[in-house]
Protein backbone atom coordinates (compact mmCIF):
# COMPACT_ATOMS: atom_id res chain seq x y z
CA UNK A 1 -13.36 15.52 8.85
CA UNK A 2 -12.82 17.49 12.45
CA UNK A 3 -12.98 21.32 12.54
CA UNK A 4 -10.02 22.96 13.57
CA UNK A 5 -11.59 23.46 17.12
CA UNK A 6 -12.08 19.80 17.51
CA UNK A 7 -8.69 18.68 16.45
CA UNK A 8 -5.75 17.53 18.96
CA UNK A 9 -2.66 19.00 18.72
CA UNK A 10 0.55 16.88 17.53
CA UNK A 11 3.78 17.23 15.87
CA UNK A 12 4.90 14.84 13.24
CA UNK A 13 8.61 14.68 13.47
CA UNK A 14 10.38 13.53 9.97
CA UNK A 15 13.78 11.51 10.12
CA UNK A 16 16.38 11.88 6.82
CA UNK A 17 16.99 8.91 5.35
CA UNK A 18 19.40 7.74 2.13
CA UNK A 19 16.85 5.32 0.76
CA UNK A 20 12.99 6.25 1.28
CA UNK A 21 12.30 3.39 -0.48
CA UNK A 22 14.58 0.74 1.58
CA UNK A 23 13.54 2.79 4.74
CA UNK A 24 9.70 2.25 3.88
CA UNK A 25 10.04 -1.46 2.97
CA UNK A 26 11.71 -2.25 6.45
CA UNK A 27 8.84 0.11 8.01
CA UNK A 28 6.32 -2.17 6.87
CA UNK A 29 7.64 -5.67 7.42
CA UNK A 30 8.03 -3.87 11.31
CA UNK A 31 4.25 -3.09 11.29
CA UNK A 32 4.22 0.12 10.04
CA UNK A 33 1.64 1.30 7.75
CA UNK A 34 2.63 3.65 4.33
CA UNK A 35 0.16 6.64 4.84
CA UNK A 36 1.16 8.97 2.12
CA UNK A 37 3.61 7.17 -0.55
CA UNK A 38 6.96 8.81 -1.60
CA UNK A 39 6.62 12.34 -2.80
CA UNK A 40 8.38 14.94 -4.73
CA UNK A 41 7.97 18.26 -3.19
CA UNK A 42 11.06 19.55 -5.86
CA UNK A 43 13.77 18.25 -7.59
CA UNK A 44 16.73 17.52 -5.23
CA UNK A 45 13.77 16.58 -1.98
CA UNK A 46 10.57 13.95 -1.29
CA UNK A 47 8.71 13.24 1.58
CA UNK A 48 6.83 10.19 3.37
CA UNK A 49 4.41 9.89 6.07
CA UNK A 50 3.93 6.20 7.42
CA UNK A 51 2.33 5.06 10.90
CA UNK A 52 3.62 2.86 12.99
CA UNK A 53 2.46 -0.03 15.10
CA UNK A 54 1.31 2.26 18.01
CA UNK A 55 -0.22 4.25 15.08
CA UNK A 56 2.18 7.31 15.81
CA UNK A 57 2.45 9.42 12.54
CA UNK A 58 6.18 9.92 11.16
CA UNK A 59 7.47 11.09 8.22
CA UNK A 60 10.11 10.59 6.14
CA UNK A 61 12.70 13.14 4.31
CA UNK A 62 15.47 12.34 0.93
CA UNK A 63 17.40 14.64 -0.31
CA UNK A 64 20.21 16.10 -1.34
CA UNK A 65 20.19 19.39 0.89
CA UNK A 66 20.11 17.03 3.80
CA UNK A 67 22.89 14.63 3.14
CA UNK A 68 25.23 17.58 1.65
CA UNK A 69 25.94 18.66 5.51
C-alpha cells in the first residue's frame, strides 16, 4: 500500500443511475471492470466503484434522494 506522501492525487466522480445493477452489467460487457460491488451505505442510497477500459475509476450512485429532484 502507498503512504499518503507517495500517493497521486485524483477525483473519482460518481454518476446517478436508476438501475446499478443494469448500469453495471452494460459497464462490463463495454470493458469495464466491477471494483467494489453494489453497496448500501443506508436505506434509501448504494454506491459502486467500477474501472473502465482506460482503467479510470468511477463510481456509481442509486437512490431515492437523487431521483426525488
Amino acid at each position: 500500500m502507498q503512504t499518503r506522501e507517495r500517493m497521486l492525487p485524483y477525483v473519482t466522480v460518481y454518476i446517478d443511475v436508476l438501475d446499478m445493477d443494469a448500469a453495471l452489467e452494460t459497464i462490463s460487457g463495454l470493458g469495464g471492470s466491477v471494483m467494489v460491488p453494489p453497496t448500501r451505505i443506508n436505506d434509501s442510497l448504494s454506491f459502486a466503484l467500477f474501472r473502465d477500459p482506460a482503467g479510470n475509476a468511477v463510481g456509481l450512485l442509486q437512490g431515492e434522494a437523487l431521483t426525488a429532484a
